[in-house]
Each structure stands twice: as C-alpha cells, then as structure tokens.
PDB file of N, CA and C in Angstrom:
ATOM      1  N   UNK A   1     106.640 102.574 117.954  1.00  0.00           N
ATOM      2  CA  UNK A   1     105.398 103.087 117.402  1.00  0.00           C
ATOM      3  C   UNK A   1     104.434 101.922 117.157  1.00  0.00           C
ATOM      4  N   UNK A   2     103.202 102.283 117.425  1.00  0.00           N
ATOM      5  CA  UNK A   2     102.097 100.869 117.597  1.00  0.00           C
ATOM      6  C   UNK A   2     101.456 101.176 115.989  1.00  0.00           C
ATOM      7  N   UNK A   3     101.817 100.806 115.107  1.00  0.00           N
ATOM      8  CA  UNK A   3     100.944 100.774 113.811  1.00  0.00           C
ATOM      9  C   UNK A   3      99.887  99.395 113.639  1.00  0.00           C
ATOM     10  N   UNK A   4      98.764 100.149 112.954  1.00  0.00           N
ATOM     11  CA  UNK A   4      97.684  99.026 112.509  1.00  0.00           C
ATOM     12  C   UNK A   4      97.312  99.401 111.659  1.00  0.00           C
ATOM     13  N   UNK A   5      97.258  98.454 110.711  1.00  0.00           N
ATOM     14  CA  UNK A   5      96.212  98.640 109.219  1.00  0.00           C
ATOM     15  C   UNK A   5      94.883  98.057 109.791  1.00  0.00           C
ATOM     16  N   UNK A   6      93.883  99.136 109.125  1.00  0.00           N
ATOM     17  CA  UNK A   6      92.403  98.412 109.242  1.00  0.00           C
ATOM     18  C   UNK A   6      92.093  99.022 107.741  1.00  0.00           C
ATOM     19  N   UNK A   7      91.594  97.645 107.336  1.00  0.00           N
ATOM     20  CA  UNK A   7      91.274  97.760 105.913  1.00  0.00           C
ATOM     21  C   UNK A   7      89.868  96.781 105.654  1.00  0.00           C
ATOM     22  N   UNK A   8      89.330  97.045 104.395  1.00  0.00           N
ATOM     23  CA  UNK A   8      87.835  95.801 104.503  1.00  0.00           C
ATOM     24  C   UNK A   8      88.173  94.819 103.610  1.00  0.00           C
ATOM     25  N   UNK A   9      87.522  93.848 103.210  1.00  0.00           N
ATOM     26  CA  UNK A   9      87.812  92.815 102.358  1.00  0.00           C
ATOM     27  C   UNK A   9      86.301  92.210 102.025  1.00  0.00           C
ATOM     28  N   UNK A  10      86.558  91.391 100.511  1.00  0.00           N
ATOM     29  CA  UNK A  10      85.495  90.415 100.719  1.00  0.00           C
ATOM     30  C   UNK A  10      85.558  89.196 100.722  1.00  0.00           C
ATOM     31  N   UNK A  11      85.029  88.086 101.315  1.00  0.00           N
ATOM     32  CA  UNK A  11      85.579  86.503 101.749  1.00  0.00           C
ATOM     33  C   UNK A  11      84.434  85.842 100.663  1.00  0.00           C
ATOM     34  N   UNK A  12      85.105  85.163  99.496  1.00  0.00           N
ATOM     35  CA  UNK A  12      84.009  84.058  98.736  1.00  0.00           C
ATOM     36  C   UNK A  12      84.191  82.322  99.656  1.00  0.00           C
ATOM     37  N   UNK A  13      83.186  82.231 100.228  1.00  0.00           N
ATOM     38  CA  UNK A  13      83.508  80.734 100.826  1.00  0.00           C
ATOM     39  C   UNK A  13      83.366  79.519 100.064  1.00  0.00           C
ATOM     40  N   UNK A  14      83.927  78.384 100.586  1.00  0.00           N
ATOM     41  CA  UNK A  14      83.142  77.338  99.549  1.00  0.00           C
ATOM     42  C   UNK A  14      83.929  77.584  98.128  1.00  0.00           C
ATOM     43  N   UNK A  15      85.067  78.580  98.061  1.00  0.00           N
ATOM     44  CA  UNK A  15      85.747  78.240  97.316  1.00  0.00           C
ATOM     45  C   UNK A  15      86.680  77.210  96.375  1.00  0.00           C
ATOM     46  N   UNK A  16      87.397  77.077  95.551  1.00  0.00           N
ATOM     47  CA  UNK A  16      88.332  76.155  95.598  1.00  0.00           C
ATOM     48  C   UNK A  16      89.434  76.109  95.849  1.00  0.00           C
ATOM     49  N   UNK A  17      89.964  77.593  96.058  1.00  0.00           N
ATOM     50  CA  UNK A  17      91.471  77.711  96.527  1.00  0.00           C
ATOM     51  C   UNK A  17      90.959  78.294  98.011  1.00  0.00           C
ATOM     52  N   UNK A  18      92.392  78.687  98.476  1.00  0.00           N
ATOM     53  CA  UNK A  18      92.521  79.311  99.587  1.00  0.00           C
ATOM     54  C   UNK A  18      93.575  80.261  99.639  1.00  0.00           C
ATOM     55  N   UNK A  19      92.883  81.787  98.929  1.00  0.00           N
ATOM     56  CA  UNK A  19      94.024  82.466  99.375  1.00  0.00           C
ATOM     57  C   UNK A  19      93.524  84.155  99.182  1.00  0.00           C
ATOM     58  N   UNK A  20      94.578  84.976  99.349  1.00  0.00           N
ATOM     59  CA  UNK A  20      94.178  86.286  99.205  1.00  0.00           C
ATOM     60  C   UNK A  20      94.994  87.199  98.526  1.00  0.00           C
ATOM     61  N   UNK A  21      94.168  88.231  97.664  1.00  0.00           N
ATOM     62  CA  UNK A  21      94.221  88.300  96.090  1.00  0.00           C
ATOM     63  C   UNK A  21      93.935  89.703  96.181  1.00  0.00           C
ATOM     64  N   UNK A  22      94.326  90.430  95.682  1.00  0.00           N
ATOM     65  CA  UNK A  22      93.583  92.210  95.146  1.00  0.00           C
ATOM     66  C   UNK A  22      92.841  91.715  93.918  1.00  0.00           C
ATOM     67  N   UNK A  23      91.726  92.064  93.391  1.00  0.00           N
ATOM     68  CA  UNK A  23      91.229  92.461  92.311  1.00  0.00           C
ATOM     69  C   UNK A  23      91.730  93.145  91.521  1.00  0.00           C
ATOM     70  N   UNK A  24      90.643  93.540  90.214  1.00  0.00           N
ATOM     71  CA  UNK A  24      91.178  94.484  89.011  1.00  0.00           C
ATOM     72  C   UNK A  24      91.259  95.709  89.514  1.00  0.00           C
ATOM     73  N   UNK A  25      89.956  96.122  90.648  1.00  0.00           N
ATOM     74  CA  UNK A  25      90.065  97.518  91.209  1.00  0.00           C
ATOM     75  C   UNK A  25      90.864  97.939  92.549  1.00  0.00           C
ATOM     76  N   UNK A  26      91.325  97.048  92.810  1.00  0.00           N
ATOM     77  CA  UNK A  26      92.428  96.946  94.119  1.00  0.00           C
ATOM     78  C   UNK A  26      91.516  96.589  95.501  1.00  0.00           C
ATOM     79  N   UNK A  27      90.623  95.901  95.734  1.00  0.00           N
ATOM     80  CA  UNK A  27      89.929  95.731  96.738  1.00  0.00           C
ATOM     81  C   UNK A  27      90.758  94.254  96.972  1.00  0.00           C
ATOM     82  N   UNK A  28      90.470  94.053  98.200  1.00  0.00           N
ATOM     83  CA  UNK A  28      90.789  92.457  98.967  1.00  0.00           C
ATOM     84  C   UNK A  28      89.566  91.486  98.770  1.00  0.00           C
ATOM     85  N   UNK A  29      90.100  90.364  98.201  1.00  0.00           N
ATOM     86  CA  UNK A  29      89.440  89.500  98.080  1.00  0.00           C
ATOM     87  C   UNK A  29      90.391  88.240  98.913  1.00  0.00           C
ATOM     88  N   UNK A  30      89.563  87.329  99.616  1.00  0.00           N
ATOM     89  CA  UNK A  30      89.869  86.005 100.878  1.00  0.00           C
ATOM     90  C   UNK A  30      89.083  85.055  99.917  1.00  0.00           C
ATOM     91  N   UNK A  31      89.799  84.176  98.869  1.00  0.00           N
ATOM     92  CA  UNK A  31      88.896  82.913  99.137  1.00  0.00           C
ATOM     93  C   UNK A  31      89.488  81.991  99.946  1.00  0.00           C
ATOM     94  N   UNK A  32      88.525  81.223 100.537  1.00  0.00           N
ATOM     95  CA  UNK A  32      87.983  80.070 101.740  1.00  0.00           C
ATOM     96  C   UNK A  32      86.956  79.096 101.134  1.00  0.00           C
ATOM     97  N   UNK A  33      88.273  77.742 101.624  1.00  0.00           N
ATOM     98  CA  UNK A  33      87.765  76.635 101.000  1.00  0.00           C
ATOM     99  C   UNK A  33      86.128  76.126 102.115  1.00  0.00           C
ATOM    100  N   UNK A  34      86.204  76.995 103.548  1.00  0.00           N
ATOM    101  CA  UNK A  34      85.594  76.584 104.255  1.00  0.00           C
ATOM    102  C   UNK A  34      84.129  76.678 104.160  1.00  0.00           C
ATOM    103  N   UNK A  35      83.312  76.267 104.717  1.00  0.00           N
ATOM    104  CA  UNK A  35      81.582  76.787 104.414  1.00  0.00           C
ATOM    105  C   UNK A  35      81.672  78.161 105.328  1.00  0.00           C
ATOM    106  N   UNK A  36      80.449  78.897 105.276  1.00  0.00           N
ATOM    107  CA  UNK A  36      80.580  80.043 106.273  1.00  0.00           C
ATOM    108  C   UNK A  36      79.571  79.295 107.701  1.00  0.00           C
ATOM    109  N   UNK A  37      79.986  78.311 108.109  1.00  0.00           N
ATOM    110  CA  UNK A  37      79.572  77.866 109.030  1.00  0.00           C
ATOM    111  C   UNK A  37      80.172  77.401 110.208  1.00  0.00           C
ATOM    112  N   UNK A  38      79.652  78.257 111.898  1.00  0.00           N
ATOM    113  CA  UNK A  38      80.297  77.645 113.202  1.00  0.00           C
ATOM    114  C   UNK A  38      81.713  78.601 112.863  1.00  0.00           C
ATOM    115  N   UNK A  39      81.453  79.682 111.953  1.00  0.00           N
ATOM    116  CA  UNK A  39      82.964  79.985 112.282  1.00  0.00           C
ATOM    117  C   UNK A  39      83.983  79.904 111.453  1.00  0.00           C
ATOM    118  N   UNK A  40      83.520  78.641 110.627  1.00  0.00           N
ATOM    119  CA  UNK A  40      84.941  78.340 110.141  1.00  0.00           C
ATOM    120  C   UNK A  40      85.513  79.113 109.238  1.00  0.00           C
ATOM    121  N   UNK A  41      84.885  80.007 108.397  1.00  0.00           N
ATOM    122  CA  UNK A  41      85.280  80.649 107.710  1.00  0.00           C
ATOM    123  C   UNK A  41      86.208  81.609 108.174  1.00  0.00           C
ATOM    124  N   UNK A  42      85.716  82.114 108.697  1.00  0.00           N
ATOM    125  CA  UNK A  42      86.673  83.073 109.829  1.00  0.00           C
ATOM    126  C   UNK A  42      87.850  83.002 110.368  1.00  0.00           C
ATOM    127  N   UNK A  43      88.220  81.600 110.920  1.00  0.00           N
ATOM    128  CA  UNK A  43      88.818  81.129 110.902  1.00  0.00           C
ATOM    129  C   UNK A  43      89.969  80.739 110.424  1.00  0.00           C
ATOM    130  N   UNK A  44      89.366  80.454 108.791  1.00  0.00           N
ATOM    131  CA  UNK A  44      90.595  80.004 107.932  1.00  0.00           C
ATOM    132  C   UNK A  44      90.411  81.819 107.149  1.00  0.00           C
ATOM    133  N   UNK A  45      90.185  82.231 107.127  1.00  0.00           N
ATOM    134  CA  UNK A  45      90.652  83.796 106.996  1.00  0.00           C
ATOM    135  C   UNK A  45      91.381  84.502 107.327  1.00  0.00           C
ATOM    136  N   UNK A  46      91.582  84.440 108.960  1.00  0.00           N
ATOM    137  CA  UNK A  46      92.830  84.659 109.979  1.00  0.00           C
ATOM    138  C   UNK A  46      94.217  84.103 109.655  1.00  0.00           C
ATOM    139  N   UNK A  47      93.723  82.117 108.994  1.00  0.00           N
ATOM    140  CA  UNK A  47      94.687  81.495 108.607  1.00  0.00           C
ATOM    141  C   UNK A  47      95.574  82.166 107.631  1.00  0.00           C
ATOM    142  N   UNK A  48      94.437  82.297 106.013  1.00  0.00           N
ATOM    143  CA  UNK A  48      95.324  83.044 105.487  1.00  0.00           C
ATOM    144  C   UNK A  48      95.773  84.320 105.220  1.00  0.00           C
ATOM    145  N   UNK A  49      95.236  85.370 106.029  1.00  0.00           N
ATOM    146  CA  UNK A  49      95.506  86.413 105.851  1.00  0.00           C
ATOM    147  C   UNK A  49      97.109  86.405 106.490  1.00  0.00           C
ATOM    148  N   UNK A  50      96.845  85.233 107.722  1.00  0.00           N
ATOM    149  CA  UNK A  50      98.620  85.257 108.638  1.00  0.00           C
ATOM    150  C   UNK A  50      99.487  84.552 107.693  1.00  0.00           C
ATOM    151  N   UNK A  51      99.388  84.071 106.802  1.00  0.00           N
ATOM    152  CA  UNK A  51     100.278  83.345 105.930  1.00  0.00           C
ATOM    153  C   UNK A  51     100.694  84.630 104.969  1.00  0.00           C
ATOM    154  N   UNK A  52      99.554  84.664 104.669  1.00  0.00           N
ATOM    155  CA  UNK A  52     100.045  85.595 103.298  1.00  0.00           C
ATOM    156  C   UNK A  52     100.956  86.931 104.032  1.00  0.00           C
ATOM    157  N   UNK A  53     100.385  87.611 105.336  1.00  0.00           N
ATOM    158  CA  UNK A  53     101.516  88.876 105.584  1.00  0.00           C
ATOM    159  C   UNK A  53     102.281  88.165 106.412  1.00  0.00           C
ATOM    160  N   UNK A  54     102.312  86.933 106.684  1.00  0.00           N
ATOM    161  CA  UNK A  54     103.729  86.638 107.399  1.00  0.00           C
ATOM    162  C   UNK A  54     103.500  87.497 108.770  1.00  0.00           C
ATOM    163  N   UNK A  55     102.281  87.002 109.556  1.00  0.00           N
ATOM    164  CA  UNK A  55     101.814  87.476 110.460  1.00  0.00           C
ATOM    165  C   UNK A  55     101.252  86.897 111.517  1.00  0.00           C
ATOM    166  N   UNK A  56     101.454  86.866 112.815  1.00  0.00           N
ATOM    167  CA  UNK A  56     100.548  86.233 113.811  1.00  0.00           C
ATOM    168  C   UNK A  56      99.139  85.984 113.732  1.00  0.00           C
ATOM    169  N   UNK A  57      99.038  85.154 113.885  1.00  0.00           N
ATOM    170  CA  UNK A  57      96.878  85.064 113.305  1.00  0.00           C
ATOM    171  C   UNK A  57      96.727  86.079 114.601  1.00  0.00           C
ATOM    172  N   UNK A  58      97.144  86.419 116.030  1.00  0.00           N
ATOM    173  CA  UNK A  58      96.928  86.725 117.522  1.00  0.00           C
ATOM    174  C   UNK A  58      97.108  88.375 116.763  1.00  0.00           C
ATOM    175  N   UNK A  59      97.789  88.703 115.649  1.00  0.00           N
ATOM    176  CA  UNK A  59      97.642  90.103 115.414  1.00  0.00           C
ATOM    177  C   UNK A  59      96.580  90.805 114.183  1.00  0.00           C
ATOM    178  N   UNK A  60      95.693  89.737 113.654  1.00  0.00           N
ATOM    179  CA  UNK A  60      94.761  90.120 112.934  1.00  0.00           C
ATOM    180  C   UNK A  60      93.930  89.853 113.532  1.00  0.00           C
ATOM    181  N   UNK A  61      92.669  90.553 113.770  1.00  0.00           N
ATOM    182  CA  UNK A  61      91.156  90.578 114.126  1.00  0.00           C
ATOM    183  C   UNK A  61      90.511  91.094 112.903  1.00  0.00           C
ATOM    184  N   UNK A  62      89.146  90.460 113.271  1.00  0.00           N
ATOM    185  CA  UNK A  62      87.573  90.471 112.330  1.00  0.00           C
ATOM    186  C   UNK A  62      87.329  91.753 112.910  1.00  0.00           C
ATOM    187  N   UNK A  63      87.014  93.016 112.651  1.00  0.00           N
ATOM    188  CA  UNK A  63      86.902  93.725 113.740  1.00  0.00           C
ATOM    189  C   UNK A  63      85.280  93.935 113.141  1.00  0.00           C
ATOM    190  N   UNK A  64      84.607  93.374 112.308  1.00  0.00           N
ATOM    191  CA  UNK A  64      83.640  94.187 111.830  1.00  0.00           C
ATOM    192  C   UNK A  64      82.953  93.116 110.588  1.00  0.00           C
ATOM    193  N   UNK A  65      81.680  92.944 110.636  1.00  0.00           N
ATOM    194  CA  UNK A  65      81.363  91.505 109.537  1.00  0.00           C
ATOM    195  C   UNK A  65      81.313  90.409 109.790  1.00  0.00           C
ATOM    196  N   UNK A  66      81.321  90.108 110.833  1.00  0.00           N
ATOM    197  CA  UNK A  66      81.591  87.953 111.305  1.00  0.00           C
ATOM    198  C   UNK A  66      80.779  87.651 110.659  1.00  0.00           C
ATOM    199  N   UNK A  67      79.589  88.013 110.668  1.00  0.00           N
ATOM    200  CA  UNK A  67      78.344  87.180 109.943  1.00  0.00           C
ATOM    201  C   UNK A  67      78.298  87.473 108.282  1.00  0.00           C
ATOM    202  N   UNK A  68      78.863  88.637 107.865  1.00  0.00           N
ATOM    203  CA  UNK A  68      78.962  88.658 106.307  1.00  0.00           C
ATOM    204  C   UNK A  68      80.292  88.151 105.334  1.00  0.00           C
ATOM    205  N   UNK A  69      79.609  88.601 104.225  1.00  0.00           N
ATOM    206  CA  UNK A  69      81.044  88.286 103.345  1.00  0.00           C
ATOM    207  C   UNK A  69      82.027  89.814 103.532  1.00  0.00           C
ATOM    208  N   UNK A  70      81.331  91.300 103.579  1.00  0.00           N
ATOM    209  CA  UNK A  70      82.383  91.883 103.589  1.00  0.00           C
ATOM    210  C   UNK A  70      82.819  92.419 105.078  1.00  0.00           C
ATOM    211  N   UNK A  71      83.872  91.874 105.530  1.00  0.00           N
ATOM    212  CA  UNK A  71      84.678  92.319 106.780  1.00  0.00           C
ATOM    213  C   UNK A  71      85.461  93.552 106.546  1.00  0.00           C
ATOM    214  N   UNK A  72      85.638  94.077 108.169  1.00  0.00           N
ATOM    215  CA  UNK A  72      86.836  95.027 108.205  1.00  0.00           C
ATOM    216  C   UNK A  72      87.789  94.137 109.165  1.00  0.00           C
ATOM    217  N   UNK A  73      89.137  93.990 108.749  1.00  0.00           N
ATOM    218  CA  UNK A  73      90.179  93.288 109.465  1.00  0.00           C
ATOM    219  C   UNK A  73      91.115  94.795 109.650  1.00  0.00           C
ATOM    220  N   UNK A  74      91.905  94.006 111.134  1.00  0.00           N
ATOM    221  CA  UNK A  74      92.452  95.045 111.587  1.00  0.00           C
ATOM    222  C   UNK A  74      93.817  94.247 111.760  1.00  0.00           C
ATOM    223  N   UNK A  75      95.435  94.720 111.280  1.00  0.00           N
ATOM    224  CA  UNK A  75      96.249  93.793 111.597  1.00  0.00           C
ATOM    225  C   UNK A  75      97.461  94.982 112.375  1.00  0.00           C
ATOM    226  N   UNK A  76      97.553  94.223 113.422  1.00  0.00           N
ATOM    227  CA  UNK A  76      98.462  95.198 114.035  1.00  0.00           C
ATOM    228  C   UNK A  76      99.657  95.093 113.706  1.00  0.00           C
ATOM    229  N   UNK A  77     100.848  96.030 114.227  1.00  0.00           N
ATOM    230  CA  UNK A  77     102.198  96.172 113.679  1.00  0.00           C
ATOM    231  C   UNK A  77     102.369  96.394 112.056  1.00  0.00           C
ATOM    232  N   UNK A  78     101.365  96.686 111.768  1.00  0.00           N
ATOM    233  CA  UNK A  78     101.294  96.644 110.035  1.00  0.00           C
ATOM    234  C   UNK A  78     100.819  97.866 109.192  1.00  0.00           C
ATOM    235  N   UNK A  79     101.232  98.677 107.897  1.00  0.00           N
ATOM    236  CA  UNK A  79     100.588  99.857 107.568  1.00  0.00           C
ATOM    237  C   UNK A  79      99.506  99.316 106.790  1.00  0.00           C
ATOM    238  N   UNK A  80      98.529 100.158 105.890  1.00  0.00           N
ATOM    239  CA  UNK A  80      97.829  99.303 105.393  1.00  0.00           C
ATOM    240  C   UNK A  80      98.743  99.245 103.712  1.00  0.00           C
ATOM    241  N   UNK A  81      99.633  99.795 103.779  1.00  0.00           N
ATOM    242  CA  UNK A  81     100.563  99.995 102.560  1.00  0.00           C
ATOM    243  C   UNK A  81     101.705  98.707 102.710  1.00  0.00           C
ATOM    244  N   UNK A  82     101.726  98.587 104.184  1.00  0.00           N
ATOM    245  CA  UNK A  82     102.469  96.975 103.723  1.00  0.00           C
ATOM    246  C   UNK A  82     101.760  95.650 103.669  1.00  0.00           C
ATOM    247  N   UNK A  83     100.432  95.985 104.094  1.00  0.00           N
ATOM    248  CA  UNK A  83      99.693  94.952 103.985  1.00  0.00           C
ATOM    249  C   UNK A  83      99.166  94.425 102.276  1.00  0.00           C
ATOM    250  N   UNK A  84      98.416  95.631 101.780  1.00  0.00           N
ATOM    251  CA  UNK A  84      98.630  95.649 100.146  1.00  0.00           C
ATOM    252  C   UNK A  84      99.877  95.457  99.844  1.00  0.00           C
ATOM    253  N   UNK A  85     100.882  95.840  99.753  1.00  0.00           N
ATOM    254  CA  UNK A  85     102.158  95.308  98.897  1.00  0.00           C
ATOM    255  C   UNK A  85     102.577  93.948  99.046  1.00  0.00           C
ATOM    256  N   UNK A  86     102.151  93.427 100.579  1.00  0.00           N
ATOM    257  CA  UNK A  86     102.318  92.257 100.551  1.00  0.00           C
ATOM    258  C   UNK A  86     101.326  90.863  99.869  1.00  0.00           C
ATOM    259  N   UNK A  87     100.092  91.460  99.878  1.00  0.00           N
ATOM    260  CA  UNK A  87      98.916  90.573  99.503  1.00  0.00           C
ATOM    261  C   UNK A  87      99.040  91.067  97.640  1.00  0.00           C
ATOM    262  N   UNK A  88      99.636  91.691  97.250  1.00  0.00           N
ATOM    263  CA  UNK A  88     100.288  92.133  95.682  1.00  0.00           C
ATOM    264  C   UNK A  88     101.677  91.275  95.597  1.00  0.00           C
ATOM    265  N   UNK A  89     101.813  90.893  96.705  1.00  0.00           N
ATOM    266  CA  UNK A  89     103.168  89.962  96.533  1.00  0.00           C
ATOM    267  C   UNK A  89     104.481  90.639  96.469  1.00  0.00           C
ATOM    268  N   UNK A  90     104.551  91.987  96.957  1.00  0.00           N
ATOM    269  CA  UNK A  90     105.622  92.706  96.655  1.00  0.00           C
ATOM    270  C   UNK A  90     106.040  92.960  97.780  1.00  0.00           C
ATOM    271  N   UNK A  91     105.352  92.546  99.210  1.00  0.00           N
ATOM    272  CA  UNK A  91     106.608  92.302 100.300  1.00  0.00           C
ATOM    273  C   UNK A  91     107.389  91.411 100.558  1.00  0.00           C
ATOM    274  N   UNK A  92     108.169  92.101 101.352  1.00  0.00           N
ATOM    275  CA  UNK A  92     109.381  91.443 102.235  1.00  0.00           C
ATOM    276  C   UNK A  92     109.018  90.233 102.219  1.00  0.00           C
TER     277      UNK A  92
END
C-alpha cells in the first residue's frame, strides 16, 4: 500500500535551533537556523523533517509554499498520524 501524509507547517528561519515541534494548538512548526535565502531554508527543512521521522529527505517534498513561511509537505510511506506522533516524539 503506497501511503502519504500531506500535512502544512510553519518554518521560522534565522532561528536558533533547528528542529521540529507541534505547538500548543497542534500545528507544525520547522525552526531553521538557515536565512530564507537561494533555498536554503528549504533545504535544511527536508534536513530536518528527515531526521526527525527517520526518513529519506528523497521521500519528503515542499509540495506547496517554497517562497513562504507556511508550506504543505508531503512525506511518502507515512500516515499523517505517524508523522505527528513522531514529531510529538512518540514514534518508533
């Protein structure tokens, strides 16, 4: 079975950490130490979104937002229920 979570998020750049977080209201939050410039942000977004689900960066896409702070990411092989449990820290 081909599962994909597509879910939205919002990316603060120019942060001081680097990582990804639910809020108080359960939304996705990406901070990025990177500027939002040439990309890079994006970039290290892929980075950590693949760290944090223990995921191929080759199976998450931007599918929606390159140029803003709020994206829709799409991660394949993934529900969007294991993607939250995992970015809650409660996956596998």
């Amino acid at each position: 079975m081909n599962k994909k979570a597509v879910f939205d998020i919002t990316v603060n750049p120019k942060s001081s950490k680097s990582e990804a977080v639910l809020d108080s209201s359960g939304n996705i939050k990406v901070y990025l130490n990177s500027p939002p410039v040439d990309g890079k942000a994006n970039k290290e977004c892929i980075q950590v979104l693949s760290k944090k689900l223990k995921t191929a960066k080759s199976n998450i896409v931007i599918e929606k937002g390159e140029q803003g702070r709020h994206k829709r990411i799409s991660v394949s092989g993934m529900s969007v229920e294991e993607v939250m449990a995992k970015i809650e820290g409660k996956g596998k």
